[in-house]
Protein backbone atom coordinates (compact mmCIF):
# COMPACT_ATOMS: atom_id res chain seq x y z
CA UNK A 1 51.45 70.10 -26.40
CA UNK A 2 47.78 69.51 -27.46
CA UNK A 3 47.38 65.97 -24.72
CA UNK A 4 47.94 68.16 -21.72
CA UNK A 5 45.07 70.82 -22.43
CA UNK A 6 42.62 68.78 -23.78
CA UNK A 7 38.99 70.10 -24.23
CA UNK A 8 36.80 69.14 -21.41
CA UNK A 9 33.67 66.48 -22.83
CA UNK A 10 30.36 67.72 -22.74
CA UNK A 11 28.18 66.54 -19.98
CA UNK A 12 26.17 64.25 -20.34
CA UNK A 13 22.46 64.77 -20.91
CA UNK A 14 20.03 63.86 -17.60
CA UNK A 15 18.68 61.04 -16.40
CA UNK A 16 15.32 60.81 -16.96
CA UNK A 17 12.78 60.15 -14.22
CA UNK A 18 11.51 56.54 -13.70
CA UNK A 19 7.39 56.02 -14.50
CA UNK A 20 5.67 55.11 -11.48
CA UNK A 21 5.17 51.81 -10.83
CA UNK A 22 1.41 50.72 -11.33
CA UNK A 23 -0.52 49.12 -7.86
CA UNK A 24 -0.30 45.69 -7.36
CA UNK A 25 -3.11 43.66 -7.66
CA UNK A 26 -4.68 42.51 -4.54
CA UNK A 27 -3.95 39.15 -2.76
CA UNK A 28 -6.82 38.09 -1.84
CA UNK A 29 -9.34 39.04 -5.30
CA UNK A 30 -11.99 36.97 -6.53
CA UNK A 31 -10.14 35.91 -9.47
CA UNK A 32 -7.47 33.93 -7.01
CA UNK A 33 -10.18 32.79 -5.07
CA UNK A 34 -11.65 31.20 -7.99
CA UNK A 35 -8.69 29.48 -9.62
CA UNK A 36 -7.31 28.20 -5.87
CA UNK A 37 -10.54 26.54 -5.83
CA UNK A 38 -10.65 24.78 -9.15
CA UNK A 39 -7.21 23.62 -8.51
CA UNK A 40 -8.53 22.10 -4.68
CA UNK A 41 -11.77 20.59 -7.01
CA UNK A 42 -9.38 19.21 -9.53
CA UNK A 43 -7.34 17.61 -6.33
CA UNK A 44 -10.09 16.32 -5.19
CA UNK A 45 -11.64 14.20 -8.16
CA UNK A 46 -8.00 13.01 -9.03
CA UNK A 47 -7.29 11.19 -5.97
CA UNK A 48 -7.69 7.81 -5.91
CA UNK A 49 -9.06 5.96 -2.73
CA UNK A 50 -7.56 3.08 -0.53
CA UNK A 51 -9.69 0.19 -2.33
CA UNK A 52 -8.37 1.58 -6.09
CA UNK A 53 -4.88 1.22 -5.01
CA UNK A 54 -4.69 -1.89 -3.11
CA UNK A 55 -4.67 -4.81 -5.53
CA UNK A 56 -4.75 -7.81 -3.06
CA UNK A 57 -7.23 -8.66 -0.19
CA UNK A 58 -6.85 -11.48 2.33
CA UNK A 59 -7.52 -14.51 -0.48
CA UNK A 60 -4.63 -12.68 -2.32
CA UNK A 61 -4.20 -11.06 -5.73
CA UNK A 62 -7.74 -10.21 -7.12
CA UNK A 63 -6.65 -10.97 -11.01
CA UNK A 64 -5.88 -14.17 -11.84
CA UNK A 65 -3.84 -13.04 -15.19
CA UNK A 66 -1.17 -11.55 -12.81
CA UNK A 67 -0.33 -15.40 -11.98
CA UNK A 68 -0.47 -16.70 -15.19
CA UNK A 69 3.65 -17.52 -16.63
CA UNK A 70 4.26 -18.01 -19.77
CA UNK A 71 5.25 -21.93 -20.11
CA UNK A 72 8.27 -21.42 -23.52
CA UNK A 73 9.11 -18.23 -25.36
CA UNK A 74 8.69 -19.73 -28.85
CA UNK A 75 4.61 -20.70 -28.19
């Protein structure tokens, strides 16, 4: 009749106390300052203006080798 008097577990040990969470760094620092505006700078010299993208003008196509067809595929 040993399964109905069974011996009680031990308990089990504590739970131990979570470390502190460290402070969070600060929005608005130097270093973010910094970076946000090297990324704007970078922006900035990557963009392209309305004259670099537009390929045509009011004669038409500005390249002549965008015309040219090739007459046969063999020559």
């Amino acid at each position: 009749m040993g399964f109905f008097f069974k011996p009680s577990p031990p308990p089990p040990p504590p739970i131990p106390q979570p470390k502190p969470l460290p402070e969070p760094p600060s929005y608005d620092d130097e270093e973010r300052k910094k970076e946000i505006g090297e990324r704007r700078a970078k922006v900035r010299r990557n963009r392209k203006g309305r004259k670099q993208t537009i390929l045509t003008d009011a004669d038409g196509l500005d390249d002549q080798d965008l015309l040219v067809k090739k007459k046969s595929l063999g020559g």
